[in-house]
PDB file of N, CA and C in Angstrom:
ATOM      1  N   UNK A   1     -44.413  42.238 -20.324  1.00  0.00           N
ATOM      2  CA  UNK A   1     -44.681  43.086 -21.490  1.00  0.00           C
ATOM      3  C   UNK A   1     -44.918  42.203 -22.709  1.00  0.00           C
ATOM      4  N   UNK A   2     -45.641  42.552 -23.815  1.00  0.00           N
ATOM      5  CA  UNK A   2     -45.934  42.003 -24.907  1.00  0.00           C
ATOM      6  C   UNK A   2     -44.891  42.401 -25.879  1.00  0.00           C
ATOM      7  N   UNK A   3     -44.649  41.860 -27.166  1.00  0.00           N
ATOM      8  CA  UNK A   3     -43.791  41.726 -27.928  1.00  0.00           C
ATOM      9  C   UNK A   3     -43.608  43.318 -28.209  1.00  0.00           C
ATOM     10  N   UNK A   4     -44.247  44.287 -28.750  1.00  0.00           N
ATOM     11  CA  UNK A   4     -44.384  45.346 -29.448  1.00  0.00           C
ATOM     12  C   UNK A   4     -44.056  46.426 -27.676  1.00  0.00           C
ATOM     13  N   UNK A   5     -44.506  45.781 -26.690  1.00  0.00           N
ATOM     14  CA  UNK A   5     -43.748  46.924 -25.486  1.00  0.00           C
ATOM     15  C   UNK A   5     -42.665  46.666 -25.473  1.00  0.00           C
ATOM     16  N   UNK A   6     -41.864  45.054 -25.420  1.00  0.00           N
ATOM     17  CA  UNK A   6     -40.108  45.016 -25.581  1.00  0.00           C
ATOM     18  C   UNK A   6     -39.644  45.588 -26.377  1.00  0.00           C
ATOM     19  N   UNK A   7     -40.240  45.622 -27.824  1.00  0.00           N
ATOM     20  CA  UNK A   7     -39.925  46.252 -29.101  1.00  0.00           C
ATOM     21  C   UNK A   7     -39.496  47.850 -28.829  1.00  0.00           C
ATOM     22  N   UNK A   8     -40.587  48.492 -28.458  1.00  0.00           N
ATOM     23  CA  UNK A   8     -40.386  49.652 -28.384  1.00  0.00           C
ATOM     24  C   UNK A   8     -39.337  50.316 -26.807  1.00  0.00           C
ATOM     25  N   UNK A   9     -39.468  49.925 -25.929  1.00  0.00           N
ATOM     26  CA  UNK A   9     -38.666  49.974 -24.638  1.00  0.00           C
ATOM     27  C   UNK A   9     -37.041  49.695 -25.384  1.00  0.00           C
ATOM     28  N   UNK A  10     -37.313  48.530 -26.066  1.00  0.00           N
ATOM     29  CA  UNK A  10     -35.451  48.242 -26.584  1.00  0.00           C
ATOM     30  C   UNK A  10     -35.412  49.612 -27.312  1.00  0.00           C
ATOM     31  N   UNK A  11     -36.081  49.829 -28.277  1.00  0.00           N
ATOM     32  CA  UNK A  11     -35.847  50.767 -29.623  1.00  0.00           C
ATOM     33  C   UNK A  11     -35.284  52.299 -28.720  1.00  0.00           C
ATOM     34  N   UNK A  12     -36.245  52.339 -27.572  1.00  0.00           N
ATOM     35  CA  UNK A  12     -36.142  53.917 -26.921  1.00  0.00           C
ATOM     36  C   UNK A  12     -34.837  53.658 -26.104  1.00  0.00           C
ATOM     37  N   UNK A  13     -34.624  52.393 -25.609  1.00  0.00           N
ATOM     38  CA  UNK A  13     -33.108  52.388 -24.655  1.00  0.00           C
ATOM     39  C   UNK A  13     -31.900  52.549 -25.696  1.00  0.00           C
ATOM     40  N   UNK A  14     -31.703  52.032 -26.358  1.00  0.00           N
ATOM     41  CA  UNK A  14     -30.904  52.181 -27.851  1.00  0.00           C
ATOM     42  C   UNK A  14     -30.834  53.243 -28.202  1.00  0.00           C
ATOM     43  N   UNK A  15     -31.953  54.460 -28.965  1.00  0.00           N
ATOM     44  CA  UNK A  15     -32.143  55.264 -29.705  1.00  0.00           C
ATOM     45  C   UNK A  15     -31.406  56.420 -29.032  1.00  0.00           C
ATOM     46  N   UNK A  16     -32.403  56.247 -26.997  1.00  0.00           N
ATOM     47  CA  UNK A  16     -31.867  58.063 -27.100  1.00  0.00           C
ATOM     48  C   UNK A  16     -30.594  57.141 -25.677  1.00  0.00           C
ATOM     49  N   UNK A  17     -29.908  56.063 -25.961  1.00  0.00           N
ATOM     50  CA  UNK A  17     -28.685  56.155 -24.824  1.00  0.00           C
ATOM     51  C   UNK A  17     -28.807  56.111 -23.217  1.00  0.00           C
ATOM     52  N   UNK A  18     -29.754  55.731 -23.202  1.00  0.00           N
ATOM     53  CA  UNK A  18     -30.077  55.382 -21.670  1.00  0.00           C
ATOM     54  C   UNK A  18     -29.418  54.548 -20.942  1.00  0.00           C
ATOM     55  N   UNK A  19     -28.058  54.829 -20.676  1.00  0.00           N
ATOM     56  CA  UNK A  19     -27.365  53.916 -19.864  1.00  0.00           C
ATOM     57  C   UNK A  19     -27.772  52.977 -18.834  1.00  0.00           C
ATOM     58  N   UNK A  20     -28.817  53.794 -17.941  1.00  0.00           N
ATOM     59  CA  UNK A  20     -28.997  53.742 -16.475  1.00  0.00           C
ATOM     60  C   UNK A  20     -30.437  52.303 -16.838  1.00  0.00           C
ATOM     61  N   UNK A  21     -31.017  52.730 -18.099  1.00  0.00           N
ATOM     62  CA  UNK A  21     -32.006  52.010 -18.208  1.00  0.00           C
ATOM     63  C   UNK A  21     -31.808  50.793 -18.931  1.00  0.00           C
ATOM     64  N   UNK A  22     -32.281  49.240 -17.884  1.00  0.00           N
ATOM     65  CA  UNK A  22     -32.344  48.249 -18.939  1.00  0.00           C
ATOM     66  C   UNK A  22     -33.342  47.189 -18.817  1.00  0.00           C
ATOM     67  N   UNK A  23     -33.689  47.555 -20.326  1.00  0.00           N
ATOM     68  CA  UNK A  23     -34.905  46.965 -21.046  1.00  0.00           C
ATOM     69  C   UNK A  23     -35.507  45.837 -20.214  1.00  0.00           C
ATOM     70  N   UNK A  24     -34.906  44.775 -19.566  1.00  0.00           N
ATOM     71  CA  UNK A  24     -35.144  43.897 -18.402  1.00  0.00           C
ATOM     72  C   UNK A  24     -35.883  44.593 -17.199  1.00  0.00           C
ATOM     73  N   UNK A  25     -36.021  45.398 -17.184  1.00  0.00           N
ATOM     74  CA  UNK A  25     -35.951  46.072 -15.727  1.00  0.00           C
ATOM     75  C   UNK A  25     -37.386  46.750 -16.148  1.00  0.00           C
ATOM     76  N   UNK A  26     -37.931  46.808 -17.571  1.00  0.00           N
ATOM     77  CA  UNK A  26     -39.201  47.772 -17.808  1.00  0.00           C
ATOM     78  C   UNK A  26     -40.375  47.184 -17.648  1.00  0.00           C
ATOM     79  N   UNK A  27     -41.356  48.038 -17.833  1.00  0.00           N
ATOM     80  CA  UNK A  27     -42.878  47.243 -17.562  1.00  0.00           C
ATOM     81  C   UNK A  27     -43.402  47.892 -18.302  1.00  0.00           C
ATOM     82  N   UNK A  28     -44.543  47.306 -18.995  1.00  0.00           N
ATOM     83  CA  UNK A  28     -45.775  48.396 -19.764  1.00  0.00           C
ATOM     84  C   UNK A  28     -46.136  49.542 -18.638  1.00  0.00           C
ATOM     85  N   UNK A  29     -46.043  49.692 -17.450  1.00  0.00           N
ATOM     86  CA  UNK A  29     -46.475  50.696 -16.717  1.00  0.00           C
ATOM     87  C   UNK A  29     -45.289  51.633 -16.499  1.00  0.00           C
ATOM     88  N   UNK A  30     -44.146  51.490 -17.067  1.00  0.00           N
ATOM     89  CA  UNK A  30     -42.919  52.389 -16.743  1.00  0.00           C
ATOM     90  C   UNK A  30     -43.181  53.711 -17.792  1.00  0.00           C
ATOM     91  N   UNK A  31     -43.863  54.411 -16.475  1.00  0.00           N
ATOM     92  CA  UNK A  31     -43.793  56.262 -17.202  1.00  0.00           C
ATOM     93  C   UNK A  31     -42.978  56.798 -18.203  1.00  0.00           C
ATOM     94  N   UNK A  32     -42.487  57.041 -19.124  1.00  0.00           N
ATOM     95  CA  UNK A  32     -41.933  57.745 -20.152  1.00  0.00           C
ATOM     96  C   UNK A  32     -41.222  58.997 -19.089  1.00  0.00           C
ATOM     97  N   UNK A  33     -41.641  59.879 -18.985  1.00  0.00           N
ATOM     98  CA  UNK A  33     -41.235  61.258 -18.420  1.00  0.00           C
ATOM     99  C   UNK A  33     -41.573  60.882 -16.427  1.00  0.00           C
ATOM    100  N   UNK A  34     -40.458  61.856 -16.082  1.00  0.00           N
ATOM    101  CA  UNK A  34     -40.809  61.930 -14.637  1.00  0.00           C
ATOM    102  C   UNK A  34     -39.552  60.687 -14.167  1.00  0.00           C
ATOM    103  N   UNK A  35     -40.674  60.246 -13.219  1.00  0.00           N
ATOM    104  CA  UNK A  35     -39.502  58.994 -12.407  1.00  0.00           C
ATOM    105  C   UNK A  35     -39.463  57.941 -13.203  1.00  0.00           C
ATOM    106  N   UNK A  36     -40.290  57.132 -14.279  1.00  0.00           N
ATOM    107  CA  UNK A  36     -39.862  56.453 -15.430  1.00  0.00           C
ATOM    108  C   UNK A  36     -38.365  56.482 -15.769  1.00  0.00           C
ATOM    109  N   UNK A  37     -38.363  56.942 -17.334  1.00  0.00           N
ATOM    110  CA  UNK A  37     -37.426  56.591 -17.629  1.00  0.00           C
ATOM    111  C   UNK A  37     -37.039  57.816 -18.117  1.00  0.00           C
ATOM    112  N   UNK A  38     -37.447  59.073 -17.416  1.00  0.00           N
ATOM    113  CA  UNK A  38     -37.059  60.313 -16.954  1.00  0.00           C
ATOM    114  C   UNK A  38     -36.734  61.300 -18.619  1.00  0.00           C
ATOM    115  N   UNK A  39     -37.403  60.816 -19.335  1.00  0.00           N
ATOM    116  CA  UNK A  39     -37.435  61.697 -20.855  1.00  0.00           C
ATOM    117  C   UNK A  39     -37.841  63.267 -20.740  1.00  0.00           C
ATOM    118  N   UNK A  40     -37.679  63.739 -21.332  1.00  0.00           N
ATOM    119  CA  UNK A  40     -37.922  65.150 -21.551  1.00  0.00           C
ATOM    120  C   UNK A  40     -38.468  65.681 -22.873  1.00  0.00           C
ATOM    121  N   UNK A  41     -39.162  66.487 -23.261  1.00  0.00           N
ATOM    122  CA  UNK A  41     -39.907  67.096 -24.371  1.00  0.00           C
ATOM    123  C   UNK A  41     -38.866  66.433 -25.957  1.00  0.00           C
ATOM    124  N   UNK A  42     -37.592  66.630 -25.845  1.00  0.00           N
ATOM    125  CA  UNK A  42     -37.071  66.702 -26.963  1.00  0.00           C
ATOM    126  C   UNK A  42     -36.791  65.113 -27.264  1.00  0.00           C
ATOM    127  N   UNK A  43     -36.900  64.171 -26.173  1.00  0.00           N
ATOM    128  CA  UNK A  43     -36.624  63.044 -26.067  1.00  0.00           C
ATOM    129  C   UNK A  43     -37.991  62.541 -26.855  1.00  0.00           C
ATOM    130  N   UNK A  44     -39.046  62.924 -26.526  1.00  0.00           N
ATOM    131  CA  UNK A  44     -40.459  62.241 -27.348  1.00  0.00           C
ATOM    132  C   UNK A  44     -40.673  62.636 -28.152  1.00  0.00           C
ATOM    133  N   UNK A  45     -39.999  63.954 -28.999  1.00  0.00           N
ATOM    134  CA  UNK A  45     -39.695  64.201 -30.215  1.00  0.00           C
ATOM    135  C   UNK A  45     -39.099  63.545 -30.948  1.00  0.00           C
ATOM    136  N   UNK A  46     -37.887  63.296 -30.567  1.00  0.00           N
ATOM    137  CA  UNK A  46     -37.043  61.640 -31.190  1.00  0.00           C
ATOM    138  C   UNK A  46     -38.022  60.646 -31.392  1.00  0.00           C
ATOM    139  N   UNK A  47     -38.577  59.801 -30.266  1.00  0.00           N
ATOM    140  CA  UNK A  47     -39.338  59.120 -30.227  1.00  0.00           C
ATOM    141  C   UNK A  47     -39.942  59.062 -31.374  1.00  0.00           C
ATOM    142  N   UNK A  48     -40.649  59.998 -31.593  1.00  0.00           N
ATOM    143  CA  UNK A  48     -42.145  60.176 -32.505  1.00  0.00           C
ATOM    144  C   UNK A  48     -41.681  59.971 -33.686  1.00  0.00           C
ATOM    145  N   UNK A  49     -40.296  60.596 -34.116  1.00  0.00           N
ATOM    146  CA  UNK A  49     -39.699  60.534 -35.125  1.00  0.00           C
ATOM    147  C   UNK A  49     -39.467  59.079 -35.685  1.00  0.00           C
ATOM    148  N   UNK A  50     -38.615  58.315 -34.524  1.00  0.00           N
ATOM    149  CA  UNK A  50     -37.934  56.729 -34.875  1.00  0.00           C
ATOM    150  C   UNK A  50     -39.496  55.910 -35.084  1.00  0.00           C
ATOM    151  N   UNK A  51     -40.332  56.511 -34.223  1.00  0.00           N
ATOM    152  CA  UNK A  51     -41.854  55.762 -34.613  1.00  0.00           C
ATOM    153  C   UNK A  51     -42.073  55.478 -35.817  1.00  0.00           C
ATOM    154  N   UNK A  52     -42.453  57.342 -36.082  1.00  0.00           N
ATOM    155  CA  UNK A  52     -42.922  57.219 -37.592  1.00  0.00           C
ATOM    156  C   UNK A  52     -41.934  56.393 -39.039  1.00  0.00           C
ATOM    157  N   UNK A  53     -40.601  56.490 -38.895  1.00  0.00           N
ATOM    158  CA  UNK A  53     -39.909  56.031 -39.461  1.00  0.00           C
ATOM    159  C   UNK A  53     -39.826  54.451 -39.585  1.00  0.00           C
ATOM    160  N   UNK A  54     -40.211  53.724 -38.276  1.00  0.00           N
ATOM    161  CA  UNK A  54     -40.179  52.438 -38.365  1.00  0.00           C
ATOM    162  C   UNK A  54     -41.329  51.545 -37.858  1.00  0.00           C
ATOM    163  N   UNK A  55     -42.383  52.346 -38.053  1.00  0.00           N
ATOM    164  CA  UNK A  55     -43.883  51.757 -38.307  1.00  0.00           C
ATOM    165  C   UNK A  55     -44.875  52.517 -39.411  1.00  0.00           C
ATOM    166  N   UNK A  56     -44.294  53.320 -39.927  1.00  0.00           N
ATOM    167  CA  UNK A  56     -45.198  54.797 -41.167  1.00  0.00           C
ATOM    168  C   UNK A  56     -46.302  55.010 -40.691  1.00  0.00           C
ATOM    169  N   UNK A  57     -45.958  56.009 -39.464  1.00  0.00           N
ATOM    170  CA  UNK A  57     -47.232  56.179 -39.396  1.00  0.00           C
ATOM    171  C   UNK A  57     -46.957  58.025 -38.373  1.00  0.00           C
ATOM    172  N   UNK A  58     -47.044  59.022 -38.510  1.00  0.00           N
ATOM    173  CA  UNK A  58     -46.811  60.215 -38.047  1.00  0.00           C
ATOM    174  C   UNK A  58     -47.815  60.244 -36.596  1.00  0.00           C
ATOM    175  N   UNK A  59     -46.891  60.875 -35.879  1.00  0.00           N
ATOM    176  CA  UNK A  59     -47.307  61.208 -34.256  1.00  0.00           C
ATOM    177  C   UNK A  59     -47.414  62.868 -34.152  1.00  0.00           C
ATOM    178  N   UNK A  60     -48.192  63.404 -34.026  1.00  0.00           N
ATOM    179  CA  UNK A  60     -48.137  65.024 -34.552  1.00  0.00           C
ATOM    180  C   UNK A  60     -48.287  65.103 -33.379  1.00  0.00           C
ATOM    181  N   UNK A  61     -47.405  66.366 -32.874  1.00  0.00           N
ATOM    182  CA  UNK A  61     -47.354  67.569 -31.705  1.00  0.00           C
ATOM    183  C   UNK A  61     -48.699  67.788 -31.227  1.00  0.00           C
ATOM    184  N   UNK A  62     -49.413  68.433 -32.088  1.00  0.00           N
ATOM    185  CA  UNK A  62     -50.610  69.186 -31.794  1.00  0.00           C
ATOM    186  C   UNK A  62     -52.288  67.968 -31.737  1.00  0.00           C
ATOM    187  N   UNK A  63     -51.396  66.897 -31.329  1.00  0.00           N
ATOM    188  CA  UNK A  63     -52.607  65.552 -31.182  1.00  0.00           C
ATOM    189  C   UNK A  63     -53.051  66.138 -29.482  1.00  0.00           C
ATOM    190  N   UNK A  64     -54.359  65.756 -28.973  1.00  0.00           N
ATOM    191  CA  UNK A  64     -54.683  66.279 -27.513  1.00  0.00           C
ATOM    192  C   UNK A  64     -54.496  65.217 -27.051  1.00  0.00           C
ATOM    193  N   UNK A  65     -54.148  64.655 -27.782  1.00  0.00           N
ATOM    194  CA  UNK A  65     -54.104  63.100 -26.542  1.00  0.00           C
ATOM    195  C   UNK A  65     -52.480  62.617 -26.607  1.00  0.00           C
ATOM    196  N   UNK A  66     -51.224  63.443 -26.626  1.00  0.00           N
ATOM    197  CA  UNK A  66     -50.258  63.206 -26.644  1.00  0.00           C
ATOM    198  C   UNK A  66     -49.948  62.582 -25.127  1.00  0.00           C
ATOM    199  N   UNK A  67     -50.305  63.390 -23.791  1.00  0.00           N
ATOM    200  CA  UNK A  67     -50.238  63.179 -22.740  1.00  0.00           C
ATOM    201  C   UNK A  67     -50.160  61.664 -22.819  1.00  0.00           C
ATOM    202  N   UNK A  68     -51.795  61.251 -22.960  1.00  0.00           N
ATOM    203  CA  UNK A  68     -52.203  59.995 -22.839  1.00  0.00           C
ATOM    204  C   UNK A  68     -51.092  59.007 -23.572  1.00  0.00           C
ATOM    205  N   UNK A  69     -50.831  59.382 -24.541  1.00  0.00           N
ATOM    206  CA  UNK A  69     -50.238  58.450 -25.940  1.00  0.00           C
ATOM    207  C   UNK A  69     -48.950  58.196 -24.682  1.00  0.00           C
ATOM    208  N   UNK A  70     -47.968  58.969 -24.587  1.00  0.00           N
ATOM    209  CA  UNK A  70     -46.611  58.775 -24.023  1.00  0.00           C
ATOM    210  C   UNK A  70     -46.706  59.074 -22.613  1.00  0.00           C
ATOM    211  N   UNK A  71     -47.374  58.447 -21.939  1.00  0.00           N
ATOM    212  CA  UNK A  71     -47.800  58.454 -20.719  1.00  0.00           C
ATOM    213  C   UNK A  71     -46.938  57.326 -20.181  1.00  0.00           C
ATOM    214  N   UNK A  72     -47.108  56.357 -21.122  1.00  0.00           N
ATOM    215  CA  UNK A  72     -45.944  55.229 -20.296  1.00  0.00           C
ATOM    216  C   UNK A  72     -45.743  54.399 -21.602  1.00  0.00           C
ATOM    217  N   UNK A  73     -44.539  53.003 -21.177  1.00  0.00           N
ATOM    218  CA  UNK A  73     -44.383  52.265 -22.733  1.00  0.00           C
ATOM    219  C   UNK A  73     -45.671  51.575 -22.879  1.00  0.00           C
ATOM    220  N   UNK A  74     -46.409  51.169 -22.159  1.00  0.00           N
ATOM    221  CA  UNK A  74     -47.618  50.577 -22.535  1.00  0.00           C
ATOM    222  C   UNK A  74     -48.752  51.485 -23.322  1.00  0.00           C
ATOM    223  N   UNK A  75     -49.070  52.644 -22.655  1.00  0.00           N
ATOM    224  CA  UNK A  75     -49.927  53.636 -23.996  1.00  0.00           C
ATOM    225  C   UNK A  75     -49.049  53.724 -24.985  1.00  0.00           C
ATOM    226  N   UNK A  76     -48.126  53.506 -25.127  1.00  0.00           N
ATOM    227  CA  UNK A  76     -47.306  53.612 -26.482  1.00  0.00           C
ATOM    228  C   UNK A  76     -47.689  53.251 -27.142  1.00  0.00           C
ATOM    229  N   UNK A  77     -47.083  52.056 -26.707  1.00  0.00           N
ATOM    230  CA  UNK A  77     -47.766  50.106 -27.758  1.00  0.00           C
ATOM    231  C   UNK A  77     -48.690  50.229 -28.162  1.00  0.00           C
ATOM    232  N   UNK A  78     -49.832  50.058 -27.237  1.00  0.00           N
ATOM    233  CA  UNK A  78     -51.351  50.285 -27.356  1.00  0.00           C
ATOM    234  C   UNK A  78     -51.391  51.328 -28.981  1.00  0.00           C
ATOM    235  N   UNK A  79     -50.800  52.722 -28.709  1.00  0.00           N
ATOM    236  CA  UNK A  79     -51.224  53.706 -30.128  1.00  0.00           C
ATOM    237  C   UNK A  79     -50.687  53.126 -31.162  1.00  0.00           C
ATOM    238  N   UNK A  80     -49.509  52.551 -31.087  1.00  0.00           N
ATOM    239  CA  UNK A  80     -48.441  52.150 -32.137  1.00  0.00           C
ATOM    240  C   UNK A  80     -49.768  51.217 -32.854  1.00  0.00           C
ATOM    241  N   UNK A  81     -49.699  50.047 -31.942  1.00  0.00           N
ATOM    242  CA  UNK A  81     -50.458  48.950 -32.526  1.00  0.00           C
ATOM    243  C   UNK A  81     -52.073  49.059 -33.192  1.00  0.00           C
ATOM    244  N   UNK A  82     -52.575  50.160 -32.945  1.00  0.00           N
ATOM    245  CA  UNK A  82     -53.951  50.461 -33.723  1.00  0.00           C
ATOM    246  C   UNK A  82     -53.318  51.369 -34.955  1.00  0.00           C
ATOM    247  N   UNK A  83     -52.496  52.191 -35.002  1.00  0.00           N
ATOM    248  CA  UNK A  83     -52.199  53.067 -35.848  1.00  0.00           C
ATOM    249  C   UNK A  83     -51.169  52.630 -36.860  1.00  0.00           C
ATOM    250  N   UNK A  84     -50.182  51.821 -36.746  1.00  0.00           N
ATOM    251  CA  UNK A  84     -48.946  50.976 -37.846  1.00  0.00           C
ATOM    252  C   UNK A  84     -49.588  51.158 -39.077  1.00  0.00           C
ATOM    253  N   UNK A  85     -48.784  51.154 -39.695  1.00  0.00           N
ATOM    254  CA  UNK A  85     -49.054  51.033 -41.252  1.00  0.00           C
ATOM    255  C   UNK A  85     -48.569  48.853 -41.482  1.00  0.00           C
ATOM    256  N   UNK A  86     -49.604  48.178 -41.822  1.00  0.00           N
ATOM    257  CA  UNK A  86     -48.901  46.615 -41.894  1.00  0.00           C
ATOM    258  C   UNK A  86     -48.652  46.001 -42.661  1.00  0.00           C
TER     259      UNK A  86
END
């Protein structure tokens, strides 16, 4: 993983308490939801939140490409890193 996928994988193991999950163990291809790292709707709500808060930059609900965006930590990065405020 690149600096900004550890970044964010640490930030999400931290944020929402993922015991089971550790940051060593992730890949830019580790799914968000499902058999990933098994998040749920209210969990990428957090997410979006600690995002916007610690890069300024808003992740809105009603984007069509949310799927895509939190599809795994690597589409994360990828949005984070075109969209940051720097």
């Amino acid at each position: 993983m690149n600096k900004l996928e550890e970044e964010l994988a640490a930030l999400i193991v931290r944020e929402l308490n993922l015991e089971d999950a550790q940051v060593e163990t992730l890949s830019a291809d580790t799914p968000l939801y499902g058999e990933g790292l098994g998040l749920d709707s209210i969990d990428i709500l957090e997410i979006a939140l600690l995002i916007s808060k610690k890069y300024g930059f808003e992740l809105r609900s009603d984007n069509p490409d949310n799927q895509k965006i939190f599809a795994s930590i690597g589409s994360l990065a990828a949005y984070v890193a075109q969209h940051r405020v720097r």
